[in-house]
Protein backbone atom coordinates (compact mmCIF):
# COMPACT_ATOMS: atom_id res chain seq x y z
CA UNK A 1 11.59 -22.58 17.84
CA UNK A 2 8.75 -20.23 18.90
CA UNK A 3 4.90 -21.58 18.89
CA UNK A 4 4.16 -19.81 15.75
CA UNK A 5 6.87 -21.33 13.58
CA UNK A 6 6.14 -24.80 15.01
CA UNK A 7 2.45 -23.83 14.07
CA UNK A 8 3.74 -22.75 10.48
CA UNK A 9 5.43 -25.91 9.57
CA UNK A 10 2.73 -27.67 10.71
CA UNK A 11 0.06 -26.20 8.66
CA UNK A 12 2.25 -26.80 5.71
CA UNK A 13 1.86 -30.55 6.41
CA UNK A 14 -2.19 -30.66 6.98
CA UNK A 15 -3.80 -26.99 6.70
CA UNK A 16 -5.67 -25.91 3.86
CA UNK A 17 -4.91 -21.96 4.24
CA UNK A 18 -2.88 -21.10 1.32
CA UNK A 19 -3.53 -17.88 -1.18
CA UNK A 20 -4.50 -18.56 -4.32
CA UNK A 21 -3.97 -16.98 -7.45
CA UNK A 22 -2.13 -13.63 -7.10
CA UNK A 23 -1.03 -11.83 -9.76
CA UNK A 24 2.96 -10.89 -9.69
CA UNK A 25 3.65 -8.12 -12.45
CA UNK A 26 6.77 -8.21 -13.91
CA UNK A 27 7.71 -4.84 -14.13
CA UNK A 28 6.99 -4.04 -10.72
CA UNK A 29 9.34 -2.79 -8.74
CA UNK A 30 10.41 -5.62 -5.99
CA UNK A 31 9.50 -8.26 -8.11
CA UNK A 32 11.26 -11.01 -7.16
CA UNK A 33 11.11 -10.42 -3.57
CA UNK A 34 6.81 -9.96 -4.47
CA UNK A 35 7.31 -13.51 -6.34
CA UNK A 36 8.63 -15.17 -3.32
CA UNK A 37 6.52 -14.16 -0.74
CA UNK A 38 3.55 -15.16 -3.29
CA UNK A 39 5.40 -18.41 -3.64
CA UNK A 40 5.29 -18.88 0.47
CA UNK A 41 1.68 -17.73 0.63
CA UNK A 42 0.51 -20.06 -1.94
CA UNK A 43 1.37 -23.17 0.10
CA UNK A 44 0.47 -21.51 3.72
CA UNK A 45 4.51 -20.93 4.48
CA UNK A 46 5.06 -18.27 7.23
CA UNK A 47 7.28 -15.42 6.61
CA UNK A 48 11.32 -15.96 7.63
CA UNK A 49 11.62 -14.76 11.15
CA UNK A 50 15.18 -14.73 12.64
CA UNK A 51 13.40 -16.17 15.88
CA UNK A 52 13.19 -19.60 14.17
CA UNK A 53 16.93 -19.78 13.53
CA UNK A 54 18.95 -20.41 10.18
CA UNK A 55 17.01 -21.74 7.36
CA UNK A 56 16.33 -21.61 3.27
CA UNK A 57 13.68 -22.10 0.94
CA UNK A 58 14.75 -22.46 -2.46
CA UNK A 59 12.04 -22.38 -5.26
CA UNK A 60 13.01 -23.91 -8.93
CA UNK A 61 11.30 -22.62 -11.84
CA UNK A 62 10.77 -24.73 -15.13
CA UNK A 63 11.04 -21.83 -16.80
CA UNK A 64 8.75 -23.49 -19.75
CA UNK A 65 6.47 -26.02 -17.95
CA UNK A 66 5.19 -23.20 -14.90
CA UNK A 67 5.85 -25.70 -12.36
CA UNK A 68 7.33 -24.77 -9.56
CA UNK A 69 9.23 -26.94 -7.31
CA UNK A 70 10.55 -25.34 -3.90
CA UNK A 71 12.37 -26.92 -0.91
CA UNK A 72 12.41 -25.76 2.66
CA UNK A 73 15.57 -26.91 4.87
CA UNK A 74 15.41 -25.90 8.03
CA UNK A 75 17.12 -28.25 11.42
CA UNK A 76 13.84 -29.57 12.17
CA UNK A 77 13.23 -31.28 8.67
CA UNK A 78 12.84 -30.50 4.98
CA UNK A 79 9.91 -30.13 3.27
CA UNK A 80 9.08 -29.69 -0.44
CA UNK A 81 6.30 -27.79 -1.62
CA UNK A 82 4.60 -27.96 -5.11
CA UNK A 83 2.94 -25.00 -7.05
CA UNK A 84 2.66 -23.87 -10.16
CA UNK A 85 2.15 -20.39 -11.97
CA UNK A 86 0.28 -19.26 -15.54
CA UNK A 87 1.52 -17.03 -17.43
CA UNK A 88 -1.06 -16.07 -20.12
CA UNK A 89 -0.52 -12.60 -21.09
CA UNK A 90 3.19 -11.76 -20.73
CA UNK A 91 2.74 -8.86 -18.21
CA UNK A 92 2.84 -11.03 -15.26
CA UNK A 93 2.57 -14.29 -13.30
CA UNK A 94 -0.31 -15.95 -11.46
CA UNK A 95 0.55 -17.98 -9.07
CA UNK A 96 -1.60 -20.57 -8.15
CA UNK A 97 -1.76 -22.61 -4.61
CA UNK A 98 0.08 -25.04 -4.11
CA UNK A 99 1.14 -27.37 -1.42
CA UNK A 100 4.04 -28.83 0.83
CA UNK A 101 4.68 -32.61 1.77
CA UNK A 102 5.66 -33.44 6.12
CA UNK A 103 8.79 -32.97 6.97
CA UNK A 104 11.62 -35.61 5.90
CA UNK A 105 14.72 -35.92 8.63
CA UNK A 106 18.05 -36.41 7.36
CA UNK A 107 20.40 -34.88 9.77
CA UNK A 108 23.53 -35.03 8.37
CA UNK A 109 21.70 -34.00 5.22
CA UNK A 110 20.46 -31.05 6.81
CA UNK A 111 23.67 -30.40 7.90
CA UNK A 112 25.43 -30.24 5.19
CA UNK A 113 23.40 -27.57 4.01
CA UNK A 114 23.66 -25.65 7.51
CA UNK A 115 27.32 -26.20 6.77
CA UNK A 116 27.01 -23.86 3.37
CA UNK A 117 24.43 -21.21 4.56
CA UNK A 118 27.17 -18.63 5.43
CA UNK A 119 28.56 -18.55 1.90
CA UNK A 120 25.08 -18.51 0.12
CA UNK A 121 24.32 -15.69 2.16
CA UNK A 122 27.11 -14.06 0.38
CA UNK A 123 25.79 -14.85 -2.87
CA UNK A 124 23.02 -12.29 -2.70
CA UNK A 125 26.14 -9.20 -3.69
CA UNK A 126 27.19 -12.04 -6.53
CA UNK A 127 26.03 -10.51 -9.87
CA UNK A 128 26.76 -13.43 -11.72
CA UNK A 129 24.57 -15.70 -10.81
CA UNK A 130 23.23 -16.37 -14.41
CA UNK A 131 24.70 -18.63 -17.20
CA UNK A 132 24.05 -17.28 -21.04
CA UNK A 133 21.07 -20.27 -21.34
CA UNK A 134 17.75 -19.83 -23.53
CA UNK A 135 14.86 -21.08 -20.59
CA UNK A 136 16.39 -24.03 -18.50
CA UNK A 137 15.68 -23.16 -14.60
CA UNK A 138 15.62 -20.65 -12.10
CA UNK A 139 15.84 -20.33 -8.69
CA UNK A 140 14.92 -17.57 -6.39
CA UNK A 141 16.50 -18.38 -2.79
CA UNK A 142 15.82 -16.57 0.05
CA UNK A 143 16.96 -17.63 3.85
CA UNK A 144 18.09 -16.64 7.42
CA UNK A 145 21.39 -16.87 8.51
CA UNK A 146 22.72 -16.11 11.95
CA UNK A 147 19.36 -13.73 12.25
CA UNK A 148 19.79 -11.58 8.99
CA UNK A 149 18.14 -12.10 5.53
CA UNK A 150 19.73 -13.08 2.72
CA UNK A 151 17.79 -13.50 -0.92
CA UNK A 152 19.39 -14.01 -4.85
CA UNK A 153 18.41 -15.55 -8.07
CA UNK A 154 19.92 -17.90 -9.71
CA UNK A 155 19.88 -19.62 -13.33
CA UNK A 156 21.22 -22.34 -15.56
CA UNK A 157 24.55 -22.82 -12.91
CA UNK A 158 25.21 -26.16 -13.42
CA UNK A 159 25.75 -25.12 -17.02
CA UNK A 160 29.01 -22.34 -16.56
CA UNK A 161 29.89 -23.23 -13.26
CA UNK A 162 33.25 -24.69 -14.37
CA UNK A 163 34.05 -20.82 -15.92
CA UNK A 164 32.61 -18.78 -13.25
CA UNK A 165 33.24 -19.13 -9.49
CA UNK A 166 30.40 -17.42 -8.11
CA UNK A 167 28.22 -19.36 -10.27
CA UNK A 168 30.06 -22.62 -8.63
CA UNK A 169 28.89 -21.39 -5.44
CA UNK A 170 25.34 -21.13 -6.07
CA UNK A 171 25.04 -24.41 -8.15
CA UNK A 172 26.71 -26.59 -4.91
CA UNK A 173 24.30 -25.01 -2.43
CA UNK A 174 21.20 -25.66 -4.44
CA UNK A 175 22.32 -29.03 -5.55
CA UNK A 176 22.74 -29.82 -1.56
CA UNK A 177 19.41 -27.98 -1.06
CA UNK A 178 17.66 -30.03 -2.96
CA UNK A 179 19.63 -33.66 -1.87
CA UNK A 180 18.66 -32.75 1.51
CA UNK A 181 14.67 -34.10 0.32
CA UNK A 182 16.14 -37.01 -1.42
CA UNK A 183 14.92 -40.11 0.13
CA UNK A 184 18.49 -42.09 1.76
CA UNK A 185 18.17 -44.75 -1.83
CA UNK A 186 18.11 -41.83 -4.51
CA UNK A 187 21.48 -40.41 -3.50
């Protein structure tokens, strides 16, 4: 892992240099990939880089509550990161800095979801990703597989995964995303 990314993870542990408050407009284009970088940037997360090897960051929206919840597995640890977003006028999202806990080490929890990164890069063609359900959650993934990017959104699986494969997929990678941060006792 290069100096910088070593440097990155740390300063998600004990730095104080996240963004604060940027506006994301919905209807511009590259929104979601706009939303997830302002996600990283809000809790002082460095951008992917294939140099620091295979690794996802997941962020779940409460659609309703604008809490965001978002998990970074990577082989050195896991963290989980905490920000939230306002969404007063309908035109777009500010999202507001957050922060990430130290790294938790569960190997063969991390591995697990090492184990599944080649098929949720394939979910990013997957265009049905979505179950039909009013608010719930959503997650926008984005991660680095075998040094190439891979990003898709997700909603509501867990609630038409048993009628749509794809949608399978998604929910058994995020569930294992976010079991990798369990602690050993809440499994």
């Amino acid at each position: 892992m290069r100096i910088g990314a070593l440097c990155g993870f740390l300063l998600l542990a004990m730095c104080d240099v996240a963004v604060a408050d940027e506006k994301v407009w919905f209807n511009e284009e590259g929104y979601g990939a706009h939303k997830i970088v302002a996600y990283n940037q809000a809790v002082g997360a460095l951008p992917l880089d294939p140099k620091d090897g295979n690794q996802v960051r997941v962020w779940f929206d409460d659609v309703m509550g604008g809490r965001i919840t978002g998990f970074i597995v990577a082989r050195k640890g896991v963290w989980r990161c905490r920000l939230r977003v306002t969404n007063d006028n309908g035109e777009y999202i500010v999202v507001h800095r957050g922060e990430c806990s130290g790294p938790r080490k569960y190997p063969e929890r991390i591995e697990r979801v090492m184990a599944l990164m080649g098929d949720a890069a394939k979910l990013e063609v997957e265009e049905k990703l979505h179950c039909d359900v009013m608010d719930g959650w959503q997650a926008s993934v984005e991660g680095m597989f075998e040094g190439q990017r891979f990003a898709f959104d997700a909603s509501n699986t867990d609630e038409c995964s048993d009628t749509n494969p794809a949608a399978a997929r998604a929910d058994r990678f995020l569930d294992m995303v976010a079991a990798a941060w369990q602690k050993k006792d809440e499994d």
